[in-house]
PDB file of N, CA and C in Angstrom:
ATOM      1  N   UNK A   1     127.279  92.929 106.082  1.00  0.00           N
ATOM      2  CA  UNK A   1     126.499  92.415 104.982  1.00  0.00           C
ATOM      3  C   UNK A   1     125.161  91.841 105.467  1.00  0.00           C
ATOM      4  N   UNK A   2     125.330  91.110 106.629  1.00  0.00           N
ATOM      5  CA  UNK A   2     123.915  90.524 107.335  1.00  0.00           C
ATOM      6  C   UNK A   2     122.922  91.532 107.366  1.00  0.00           C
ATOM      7  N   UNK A   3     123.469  93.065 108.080  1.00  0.00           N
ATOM      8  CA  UNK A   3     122.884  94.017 108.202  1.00  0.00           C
ATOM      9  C   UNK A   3     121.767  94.279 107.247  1.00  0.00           C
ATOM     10  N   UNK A   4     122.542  94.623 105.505  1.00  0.00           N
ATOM     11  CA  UNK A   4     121.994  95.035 104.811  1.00  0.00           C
ATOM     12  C   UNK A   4     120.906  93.856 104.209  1.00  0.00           C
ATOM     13  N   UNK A   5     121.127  92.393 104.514  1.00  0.00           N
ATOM     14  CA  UNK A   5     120.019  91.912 103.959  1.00  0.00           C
ATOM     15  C   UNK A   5     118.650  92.150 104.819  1.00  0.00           C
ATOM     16  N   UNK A   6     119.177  92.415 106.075  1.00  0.00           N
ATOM     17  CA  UNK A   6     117.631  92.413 107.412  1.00  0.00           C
ATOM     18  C   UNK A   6     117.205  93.548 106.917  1.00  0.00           C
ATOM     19  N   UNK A   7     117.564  94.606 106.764  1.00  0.00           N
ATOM     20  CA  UNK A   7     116.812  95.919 106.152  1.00  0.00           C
ATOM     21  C   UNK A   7     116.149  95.480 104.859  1.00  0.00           C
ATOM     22  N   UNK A   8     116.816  94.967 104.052  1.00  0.00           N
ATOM     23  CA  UNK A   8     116.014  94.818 102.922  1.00  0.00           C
ATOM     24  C   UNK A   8     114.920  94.167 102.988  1.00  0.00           C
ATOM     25  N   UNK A   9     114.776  92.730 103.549  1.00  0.00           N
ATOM     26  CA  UNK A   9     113.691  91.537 104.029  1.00  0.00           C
ATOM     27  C   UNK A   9     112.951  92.807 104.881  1.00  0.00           C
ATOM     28  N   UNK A  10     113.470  93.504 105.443  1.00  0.00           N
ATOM     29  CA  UNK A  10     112.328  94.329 106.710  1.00  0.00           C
ATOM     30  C   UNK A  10     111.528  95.429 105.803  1.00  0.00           C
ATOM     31  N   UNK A  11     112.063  96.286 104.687  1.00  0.00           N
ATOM     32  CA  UNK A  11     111.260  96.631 103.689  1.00  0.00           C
ATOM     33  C   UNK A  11     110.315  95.829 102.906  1.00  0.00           C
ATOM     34  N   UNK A  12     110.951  95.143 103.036  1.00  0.00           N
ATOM     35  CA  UNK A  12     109.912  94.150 101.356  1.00  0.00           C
ATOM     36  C   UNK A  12     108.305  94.006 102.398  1.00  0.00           C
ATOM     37  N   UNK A  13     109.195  93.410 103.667  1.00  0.00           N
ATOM     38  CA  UNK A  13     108.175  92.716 104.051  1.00  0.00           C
ATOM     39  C   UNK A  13     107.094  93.906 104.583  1.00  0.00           C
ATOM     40  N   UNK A  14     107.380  95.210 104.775  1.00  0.00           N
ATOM     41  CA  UNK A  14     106.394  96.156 104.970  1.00  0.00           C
ATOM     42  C   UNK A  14     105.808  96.566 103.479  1.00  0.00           C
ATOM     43  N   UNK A  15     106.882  96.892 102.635  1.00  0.00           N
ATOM     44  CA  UNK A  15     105.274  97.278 101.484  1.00  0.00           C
ATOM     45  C   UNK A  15     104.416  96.144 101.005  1.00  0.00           C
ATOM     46  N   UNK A  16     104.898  94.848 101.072  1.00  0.00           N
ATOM     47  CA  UNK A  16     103.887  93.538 101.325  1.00  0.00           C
ATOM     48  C   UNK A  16     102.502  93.862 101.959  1.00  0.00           C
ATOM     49  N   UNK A  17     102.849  94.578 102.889  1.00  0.00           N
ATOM     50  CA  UNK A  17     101.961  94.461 104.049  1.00  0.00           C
ATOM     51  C   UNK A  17     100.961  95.652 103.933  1.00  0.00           C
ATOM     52  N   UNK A  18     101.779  96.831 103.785  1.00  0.00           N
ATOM     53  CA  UNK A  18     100.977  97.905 103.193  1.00  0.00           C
ATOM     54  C   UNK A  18     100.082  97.815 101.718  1.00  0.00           C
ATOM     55  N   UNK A  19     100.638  97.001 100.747  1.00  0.00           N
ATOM     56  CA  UNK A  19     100.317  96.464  99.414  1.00  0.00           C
ATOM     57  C   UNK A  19      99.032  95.842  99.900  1.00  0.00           C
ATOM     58  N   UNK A  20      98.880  95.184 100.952  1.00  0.00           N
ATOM     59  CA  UNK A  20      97.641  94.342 101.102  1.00  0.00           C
ATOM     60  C   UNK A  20      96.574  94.962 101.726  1.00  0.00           C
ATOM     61  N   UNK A  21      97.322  95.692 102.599  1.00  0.00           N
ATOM     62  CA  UNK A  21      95.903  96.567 103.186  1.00  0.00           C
ATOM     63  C   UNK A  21      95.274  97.565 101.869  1.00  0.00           C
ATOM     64  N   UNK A  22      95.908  97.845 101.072  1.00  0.00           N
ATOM     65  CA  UNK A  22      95.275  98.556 100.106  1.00  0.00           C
ATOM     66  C   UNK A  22      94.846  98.323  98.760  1.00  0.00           C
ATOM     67  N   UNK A  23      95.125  96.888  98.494  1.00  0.00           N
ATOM     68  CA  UNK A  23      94.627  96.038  97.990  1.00  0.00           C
ATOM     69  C   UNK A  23      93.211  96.264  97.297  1.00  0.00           C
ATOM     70  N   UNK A  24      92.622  96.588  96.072  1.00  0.00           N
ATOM     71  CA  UNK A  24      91.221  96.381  95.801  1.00  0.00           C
ATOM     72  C   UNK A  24      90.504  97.698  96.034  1.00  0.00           C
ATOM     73  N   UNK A  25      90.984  98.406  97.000  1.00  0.00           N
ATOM     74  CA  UNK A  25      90.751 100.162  96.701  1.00  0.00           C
ATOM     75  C   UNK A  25      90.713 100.558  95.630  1.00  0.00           C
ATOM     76  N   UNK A  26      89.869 101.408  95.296  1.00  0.00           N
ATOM     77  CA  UNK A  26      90.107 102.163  93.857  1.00  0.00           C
ATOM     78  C   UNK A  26      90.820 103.183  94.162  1.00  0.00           C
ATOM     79  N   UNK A  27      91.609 103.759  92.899  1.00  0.00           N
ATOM     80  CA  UNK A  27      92.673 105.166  93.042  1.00  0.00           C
ATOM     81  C   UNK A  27      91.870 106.308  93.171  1.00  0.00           C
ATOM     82  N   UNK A  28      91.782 107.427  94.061  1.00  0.00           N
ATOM     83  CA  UNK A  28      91.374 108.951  93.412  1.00  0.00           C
ATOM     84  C   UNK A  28      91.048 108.963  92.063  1.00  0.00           C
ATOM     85  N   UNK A  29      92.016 108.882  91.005  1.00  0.00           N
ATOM     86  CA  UNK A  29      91.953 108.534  89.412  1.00  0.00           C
ATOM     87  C   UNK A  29      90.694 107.791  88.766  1.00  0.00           C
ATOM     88  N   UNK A  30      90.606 106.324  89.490  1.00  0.00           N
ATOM     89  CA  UNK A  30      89.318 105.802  89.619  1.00  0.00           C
ATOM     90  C   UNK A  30      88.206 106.075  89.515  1.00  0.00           C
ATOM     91  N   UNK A  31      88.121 106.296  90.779  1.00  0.00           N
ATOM     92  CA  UNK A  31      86.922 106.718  91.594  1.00  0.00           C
ATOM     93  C   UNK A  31      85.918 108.647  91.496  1.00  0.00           C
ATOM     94  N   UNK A  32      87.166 109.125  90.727  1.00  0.00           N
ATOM     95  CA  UNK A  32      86.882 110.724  90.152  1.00  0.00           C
ATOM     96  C   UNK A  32      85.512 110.346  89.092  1.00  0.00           C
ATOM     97  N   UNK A  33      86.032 109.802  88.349  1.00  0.00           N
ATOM     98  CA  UNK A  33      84.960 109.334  86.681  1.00  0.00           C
ATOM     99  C   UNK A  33      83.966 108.812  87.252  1.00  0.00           C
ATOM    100  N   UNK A  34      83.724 107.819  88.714  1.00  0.00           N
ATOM    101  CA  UNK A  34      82.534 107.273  88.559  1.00  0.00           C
ATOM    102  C   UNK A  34      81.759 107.970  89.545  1.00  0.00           C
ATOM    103  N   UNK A  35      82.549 108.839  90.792  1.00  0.00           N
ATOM    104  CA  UNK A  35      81.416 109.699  91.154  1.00  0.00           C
ATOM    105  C   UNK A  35      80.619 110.428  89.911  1.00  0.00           C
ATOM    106  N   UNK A  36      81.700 111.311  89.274  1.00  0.00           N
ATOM    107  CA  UNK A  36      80.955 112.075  88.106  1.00  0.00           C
ATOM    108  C   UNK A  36      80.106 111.830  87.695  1.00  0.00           C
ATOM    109  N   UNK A  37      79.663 110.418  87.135  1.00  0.00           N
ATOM    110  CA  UNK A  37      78.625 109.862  86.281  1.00  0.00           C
ATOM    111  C   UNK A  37      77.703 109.013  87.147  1.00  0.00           C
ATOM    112  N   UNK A  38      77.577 109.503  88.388  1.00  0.00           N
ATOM    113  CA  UNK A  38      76.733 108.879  89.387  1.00  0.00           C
ATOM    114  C   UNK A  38      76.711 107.586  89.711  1.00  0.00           C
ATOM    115  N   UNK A  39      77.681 106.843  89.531  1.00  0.00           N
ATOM    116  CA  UNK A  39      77.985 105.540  89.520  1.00  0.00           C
ATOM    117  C   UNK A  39      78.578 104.995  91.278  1.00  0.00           C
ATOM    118  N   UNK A  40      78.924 105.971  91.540  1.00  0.00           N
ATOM    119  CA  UNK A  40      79.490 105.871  93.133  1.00  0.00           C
ATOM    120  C   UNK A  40      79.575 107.772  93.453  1.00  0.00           C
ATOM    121  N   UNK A  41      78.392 107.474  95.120  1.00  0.00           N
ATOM    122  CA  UNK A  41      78.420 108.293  95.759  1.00  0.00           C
ATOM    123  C   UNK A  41      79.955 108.945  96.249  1.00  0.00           C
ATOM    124  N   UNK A  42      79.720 110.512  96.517  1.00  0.00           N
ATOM    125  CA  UNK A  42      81.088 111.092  96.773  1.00  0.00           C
ATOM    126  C   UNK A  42      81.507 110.385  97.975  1.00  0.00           C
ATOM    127  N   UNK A  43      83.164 110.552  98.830  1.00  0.00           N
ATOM    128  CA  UNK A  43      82.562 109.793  99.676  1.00  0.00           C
ATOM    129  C   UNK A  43      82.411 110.979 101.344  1.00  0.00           C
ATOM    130  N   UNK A  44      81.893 111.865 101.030  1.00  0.00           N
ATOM    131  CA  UNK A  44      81.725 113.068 101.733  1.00  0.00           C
ATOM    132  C   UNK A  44      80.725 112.093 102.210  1.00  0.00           C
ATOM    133  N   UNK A  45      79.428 112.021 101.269  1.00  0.00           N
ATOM    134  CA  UNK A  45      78.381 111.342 101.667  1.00  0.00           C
ATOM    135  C   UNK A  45      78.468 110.059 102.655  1.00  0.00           C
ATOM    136  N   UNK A  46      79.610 109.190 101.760  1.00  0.00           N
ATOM    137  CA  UNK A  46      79.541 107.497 102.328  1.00  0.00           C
ATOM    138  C   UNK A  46      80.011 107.405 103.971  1.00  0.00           C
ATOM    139  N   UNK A  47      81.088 108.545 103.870  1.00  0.00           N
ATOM    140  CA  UNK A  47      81.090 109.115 105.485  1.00  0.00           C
ATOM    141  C   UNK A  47      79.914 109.329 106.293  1.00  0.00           C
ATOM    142  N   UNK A  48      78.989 110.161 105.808  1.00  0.00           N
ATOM    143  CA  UNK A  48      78.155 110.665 106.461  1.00  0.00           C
ATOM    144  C   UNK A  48      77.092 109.619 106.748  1.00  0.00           C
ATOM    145  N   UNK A  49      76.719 108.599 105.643  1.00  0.00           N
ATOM    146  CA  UNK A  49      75.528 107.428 105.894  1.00  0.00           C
ATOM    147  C   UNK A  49      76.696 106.593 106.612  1.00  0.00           C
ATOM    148  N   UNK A  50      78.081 106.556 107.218  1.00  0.00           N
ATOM    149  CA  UNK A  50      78.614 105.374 107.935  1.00  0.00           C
ATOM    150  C   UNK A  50      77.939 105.965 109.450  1.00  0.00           C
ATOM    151  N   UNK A  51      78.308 107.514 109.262  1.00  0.00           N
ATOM    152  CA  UNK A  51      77.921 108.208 110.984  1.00  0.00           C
ATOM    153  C   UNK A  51      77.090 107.829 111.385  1.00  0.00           C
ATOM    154  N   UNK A  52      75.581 108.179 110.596  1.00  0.00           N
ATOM    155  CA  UNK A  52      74.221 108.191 110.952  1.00  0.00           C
ATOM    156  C   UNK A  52      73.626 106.832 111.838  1.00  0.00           C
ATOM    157  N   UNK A  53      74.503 105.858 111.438  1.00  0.00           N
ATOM    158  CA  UNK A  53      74.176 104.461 112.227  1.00  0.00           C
ATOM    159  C   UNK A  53      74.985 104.718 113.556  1.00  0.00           C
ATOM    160  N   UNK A  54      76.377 105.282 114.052  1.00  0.00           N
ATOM    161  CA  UNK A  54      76.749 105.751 115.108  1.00  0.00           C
ATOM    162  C   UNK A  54      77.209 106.938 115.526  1.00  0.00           C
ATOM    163  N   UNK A  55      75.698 107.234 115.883  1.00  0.00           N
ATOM    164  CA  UNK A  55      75.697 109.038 115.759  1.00  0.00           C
ATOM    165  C   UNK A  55      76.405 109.652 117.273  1.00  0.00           C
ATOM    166  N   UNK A  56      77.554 110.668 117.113  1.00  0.00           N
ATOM    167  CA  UNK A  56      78.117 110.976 117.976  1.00  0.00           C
ATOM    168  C   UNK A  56      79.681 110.266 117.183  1.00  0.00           C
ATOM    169  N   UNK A  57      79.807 109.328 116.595  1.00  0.00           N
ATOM    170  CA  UNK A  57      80.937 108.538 116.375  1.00  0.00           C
ATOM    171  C   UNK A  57      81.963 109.073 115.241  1.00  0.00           C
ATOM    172  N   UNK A  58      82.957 108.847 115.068  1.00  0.00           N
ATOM    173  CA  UNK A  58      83.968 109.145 114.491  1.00  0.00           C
ATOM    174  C   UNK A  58      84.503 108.152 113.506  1.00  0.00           C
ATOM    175  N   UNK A  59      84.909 108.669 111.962  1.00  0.00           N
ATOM    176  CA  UNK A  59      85.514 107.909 111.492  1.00  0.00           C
ATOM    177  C   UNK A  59      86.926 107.416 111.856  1.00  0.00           C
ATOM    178  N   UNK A  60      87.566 106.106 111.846  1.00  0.00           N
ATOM    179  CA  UNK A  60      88.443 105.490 112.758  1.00  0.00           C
ATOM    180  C   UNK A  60      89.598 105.405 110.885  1.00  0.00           C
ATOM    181  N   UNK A  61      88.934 104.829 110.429  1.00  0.00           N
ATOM    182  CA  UNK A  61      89.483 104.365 109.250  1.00  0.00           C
ATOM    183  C   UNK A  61      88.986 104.699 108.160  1.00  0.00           C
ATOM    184  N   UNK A  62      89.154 105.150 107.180  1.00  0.00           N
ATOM    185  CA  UNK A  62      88.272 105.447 105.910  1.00  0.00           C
ATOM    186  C   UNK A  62      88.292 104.590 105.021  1.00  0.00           C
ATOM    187  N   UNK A  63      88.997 103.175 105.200  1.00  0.00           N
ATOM    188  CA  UNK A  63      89.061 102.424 103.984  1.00  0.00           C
ATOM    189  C   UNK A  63      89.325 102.583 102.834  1.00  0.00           C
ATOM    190  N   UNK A  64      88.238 103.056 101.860  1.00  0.00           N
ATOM    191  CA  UNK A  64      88.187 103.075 100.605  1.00  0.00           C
ATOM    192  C   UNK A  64      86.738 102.279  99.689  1.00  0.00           C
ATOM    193  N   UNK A  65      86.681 102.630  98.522  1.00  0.00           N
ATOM    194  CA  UNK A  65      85.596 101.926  97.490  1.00  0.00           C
ATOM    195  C   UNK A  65      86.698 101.028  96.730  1.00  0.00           C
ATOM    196  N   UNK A  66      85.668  99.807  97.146  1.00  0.00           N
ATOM    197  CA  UNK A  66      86.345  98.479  96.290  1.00  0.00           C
ATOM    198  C   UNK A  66      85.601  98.393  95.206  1.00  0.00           C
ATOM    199  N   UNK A  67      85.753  97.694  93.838  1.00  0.00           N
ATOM    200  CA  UNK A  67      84.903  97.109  93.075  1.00  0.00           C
ATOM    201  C   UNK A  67      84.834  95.821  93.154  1.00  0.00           C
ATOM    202  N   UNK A  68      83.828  95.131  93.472  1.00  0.00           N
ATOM    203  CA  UNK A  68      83.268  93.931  93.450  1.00  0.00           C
ATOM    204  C   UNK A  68      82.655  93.451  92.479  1.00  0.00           C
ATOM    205  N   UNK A  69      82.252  92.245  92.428  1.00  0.00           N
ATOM    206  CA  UNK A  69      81.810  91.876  91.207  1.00  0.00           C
ATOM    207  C   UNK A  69      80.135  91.997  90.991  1.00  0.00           C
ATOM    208  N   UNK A  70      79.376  92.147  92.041  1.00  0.00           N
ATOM    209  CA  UNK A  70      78.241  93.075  92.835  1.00  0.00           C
ATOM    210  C   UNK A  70      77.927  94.252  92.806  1.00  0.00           C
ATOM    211  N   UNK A  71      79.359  95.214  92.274  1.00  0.00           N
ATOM    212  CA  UNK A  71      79.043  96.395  92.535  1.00  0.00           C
ATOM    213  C   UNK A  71      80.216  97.098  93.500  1.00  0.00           C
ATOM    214  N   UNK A  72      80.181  97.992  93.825  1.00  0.00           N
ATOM    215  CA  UNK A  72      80.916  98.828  94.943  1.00  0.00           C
ATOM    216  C   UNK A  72      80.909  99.229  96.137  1.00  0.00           C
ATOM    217  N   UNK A  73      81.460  99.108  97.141  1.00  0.00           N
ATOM    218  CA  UNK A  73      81.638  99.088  98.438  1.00  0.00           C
ATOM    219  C   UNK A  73      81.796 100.040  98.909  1.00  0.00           C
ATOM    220  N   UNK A  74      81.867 101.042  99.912  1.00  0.00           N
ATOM    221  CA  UNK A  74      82.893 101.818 100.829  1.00  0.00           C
ATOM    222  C   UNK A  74      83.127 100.763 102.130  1.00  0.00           C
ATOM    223  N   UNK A  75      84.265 100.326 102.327  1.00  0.00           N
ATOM    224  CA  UNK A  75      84.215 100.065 103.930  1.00  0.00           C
ATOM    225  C   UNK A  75      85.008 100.611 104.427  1.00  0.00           C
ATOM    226  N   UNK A  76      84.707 101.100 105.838  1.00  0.00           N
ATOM    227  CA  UNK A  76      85.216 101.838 106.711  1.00  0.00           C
ATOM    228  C   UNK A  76      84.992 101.399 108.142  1.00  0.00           C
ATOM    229  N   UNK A  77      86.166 101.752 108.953  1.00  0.00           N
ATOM    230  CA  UNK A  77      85.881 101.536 110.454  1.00  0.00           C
ATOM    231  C   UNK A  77      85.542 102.826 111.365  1.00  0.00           C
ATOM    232  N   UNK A  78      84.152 102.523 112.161  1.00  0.00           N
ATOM    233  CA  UNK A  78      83.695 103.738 113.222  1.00  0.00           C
ATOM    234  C   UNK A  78      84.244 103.673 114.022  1.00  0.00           C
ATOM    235  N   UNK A  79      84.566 104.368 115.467  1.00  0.00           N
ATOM    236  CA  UNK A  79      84.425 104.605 116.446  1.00  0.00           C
ATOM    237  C   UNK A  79      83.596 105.079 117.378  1.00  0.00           C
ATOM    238  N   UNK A  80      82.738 104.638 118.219  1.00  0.00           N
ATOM    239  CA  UNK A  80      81.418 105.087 118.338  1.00  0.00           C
ATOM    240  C   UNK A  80      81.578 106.162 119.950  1.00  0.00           C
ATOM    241  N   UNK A  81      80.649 106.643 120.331  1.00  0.00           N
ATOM    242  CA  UNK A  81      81.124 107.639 121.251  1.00  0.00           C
ATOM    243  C   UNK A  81      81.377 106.936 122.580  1.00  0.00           C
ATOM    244  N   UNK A  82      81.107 105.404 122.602  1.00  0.00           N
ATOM    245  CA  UNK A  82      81.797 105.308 124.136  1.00  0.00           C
ATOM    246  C   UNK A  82      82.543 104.167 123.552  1.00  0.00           C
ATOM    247  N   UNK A  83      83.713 104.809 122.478  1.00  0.00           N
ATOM    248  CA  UNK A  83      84.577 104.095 122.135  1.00  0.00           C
ATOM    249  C   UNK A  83      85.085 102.727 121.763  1.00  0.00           C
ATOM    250  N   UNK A  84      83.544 102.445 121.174  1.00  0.00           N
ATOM    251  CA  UNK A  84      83.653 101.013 120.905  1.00  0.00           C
ATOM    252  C   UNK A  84      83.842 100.942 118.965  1.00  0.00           C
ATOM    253  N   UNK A  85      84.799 100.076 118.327  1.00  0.00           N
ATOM    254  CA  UNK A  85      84.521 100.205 116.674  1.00  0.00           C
ATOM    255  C   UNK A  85      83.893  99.114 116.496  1.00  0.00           C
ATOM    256  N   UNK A  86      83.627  99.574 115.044  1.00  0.00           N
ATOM    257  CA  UNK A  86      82.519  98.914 114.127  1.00  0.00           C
ATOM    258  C   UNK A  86      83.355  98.970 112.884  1.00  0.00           C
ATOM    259  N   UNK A  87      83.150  97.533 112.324  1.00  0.00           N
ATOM    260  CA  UNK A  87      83.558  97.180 110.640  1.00  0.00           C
ATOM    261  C   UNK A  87      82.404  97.551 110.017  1.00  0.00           C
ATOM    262  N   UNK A  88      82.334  98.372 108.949  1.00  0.00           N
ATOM    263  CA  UNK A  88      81.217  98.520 108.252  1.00  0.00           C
ATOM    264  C   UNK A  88      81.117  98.279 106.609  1.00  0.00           C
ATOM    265  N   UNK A  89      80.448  97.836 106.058  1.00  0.00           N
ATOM    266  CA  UNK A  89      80.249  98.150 104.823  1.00  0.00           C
ATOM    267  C   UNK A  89      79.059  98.696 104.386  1.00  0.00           C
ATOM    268  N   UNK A  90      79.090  99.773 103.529  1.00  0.00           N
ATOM    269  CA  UNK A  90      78.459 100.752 102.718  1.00  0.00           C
ATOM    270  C   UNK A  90      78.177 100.527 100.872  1.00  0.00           C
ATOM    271  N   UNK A  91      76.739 100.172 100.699  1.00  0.00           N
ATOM    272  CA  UNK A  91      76.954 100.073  99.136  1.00  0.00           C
ATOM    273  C   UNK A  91      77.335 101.277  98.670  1.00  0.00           C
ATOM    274  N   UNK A  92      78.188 101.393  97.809  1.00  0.00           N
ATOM    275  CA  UNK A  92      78.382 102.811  97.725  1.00  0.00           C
ATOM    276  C   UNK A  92      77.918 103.575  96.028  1.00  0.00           C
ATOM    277  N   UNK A  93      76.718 102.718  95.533  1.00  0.00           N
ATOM    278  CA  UNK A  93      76.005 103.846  94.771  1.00  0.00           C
ATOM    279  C   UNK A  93      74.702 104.391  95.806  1.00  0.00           C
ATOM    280  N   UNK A  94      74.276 103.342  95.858  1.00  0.00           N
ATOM    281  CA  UNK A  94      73.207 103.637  97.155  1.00  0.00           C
ATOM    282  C   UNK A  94      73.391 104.410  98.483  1.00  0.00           C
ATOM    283  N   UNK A  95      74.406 104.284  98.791  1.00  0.00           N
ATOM    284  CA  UNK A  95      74.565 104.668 100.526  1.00  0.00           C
ATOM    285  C   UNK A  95      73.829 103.691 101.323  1.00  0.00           C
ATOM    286  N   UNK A  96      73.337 102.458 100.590  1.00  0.00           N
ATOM    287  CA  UNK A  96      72.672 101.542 102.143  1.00  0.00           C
ATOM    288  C   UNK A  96      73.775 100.731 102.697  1.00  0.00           C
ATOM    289  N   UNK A  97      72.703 100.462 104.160  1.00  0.00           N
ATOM    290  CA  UNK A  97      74.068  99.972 104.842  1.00  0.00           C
ATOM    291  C   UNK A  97      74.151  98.443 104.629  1.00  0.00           C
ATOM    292  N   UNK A  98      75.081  97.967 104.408  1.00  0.00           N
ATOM    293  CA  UNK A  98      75.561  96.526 104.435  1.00  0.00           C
ATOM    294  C   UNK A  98      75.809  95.368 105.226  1.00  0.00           C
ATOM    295  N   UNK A  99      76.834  95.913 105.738  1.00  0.00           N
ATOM    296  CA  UNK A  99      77.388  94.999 107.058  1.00  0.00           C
ATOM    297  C   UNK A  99      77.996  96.281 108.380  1.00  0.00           C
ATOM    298  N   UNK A 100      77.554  96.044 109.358  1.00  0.00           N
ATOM    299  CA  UNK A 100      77.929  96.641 110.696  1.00  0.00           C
ATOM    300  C   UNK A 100      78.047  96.001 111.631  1.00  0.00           C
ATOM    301  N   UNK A 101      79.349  95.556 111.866  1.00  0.00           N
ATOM    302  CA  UNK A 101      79.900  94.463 113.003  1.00  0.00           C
ATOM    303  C   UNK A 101      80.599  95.068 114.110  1.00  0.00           C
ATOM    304  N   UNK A 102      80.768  94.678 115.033  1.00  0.00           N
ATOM    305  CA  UNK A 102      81.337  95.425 116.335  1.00  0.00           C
ATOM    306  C   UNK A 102      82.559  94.664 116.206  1.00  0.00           C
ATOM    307  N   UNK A 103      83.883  95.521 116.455  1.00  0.00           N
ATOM    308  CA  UNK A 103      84.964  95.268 115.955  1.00  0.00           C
ATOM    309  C   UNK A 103      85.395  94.157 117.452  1.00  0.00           C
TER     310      UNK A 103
END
């Protein structure tokens, strides 16, 4: 019986955890309608203006577009080519860059 409560507490406590990292993302569902109506860049693009600041670099993380009360985000984590990351944020009607911190 002990068994089955540690599995359960050991689930909860992972989609907790997963629940939070994804937290404030918008859905595909979302985010479909407001590329459409030019409201947020695809994020083919938001990829591409994260590269251009570490060119050679790799996306590490793709994050997601949050809505803020400002407006919309992409943040994402780089990897840059001599393997150093970067936290970034991306406005994401604009594509300017926001915040770029060395992880």
């Amino acid at each position: 019986m002990k068994t089955n409560w540690l599995i359960t507490a050991a689930g909860a406590a992972a989609l907790a955890v997963m629940g939070a990292a994804y937290a404030g993302n918008l859905s595909p569902k979302e985010l479909d309608p407001l590329v459409k109506s030019g409201r947020v860049l695809p994020l083919d693009r938001l990829m591409d203006a994260a590269l251009l600041e570490h060119e050679g670099g790799h996306i590490k993380d793709g994050g997601g577009v949050k809505d803020t009360k400002g407006g919309y985000i992409y943040e994402v984590e780089v990897t840059d080519r001599k393997g150093e990351e970067w936290d970034m944020a991306i406005d994401a009607t604009t594509g300017a860059l926001l915040k770029d911190e060395k992880d």
